[in-house]
Protein backbone atom coordinates (compact mmCIF):
# COMPACT_ATOMS: atom_id res chain seq x y z
CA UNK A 1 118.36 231.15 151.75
CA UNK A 2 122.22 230.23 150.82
CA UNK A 3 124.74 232.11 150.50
CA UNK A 4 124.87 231.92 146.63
CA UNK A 5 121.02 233.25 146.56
CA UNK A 6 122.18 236.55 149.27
CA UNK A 7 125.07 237.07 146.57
CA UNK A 8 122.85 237.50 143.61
CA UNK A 9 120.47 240.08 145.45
CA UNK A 10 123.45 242.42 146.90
CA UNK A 11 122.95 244.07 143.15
CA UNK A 12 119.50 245.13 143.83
CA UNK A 13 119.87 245.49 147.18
CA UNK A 14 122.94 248.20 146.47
CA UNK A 15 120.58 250.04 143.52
CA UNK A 16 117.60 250.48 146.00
CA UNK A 17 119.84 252.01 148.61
CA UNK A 18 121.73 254.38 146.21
CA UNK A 19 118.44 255.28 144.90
CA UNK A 20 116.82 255.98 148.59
CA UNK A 21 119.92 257.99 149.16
CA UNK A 22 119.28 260.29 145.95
CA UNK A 23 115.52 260.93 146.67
CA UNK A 24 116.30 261.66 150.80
CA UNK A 25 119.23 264.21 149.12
CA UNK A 26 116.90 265.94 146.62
CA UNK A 27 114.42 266.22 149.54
CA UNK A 28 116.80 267.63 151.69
CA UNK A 29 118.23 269.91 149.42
CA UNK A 30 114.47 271.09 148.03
CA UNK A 31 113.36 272.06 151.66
CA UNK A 32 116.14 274.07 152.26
CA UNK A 33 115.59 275.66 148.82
CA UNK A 34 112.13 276.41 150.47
CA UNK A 35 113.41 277.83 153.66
CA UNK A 36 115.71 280.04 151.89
CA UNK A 37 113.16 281.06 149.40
CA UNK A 38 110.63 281.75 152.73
CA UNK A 39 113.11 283.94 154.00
CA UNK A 40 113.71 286.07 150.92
CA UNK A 41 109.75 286.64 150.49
CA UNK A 42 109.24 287.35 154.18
CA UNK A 43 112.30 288.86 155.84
CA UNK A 44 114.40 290.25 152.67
CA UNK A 45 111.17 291.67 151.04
CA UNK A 46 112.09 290.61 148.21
CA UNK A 47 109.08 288.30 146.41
CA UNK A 48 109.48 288.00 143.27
CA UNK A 49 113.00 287.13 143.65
CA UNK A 50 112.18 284.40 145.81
CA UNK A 51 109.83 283.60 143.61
CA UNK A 52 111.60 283.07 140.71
CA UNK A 53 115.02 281.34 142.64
CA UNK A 54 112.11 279.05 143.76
CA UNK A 55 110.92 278.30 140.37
CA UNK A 56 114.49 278.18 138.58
CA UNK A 57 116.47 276.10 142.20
CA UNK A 58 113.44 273.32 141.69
CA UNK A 59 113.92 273.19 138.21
CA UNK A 60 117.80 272.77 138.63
CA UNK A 61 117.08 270.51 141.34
CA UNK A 62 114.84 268.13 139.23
CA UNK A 63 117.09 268.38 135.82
CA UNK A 64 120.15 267.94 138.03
CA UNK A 65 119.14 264.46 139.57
CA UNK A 66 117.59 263.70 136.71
CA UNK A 67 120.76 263.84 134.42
CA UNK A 68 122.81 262.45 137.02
CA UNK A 69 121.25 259.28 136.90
């Protein structure tokens, strides 16, 4: 490959790796939402509350990343 060829894939090189970097953030972020959620139900006693950050933190989660594309 030349140089002129390695230039005009940097573009799509630089999207994929943003983009790998958004979906290993969201997964981050959603297991922790998890963990926390866990803990409520389990250890706080408090289910439904859990339940429903759960529910409403994925939600944000998806919409957030979403729009922020």
């Amino acid at each position: 490959m030349t140089d002129t060829d390695l230039r005009a894939d940097l573009p799509a090189h630089e999207e994929t790796y943003k983009a790998f970097n958004r979906l290993l953030l969201f997964a981050i972020l959603h297991v922790m939402l998890t963990l926390i959620c866990l803990a409520l139900a389990f250890l706080g006693n408090a289910p439904v509350f859990a339940l429903l950050l759960g529910l409403g933190g994925t939600v944000a989660l998806i919409a957030g990343f979403a729009l922020s594309a």
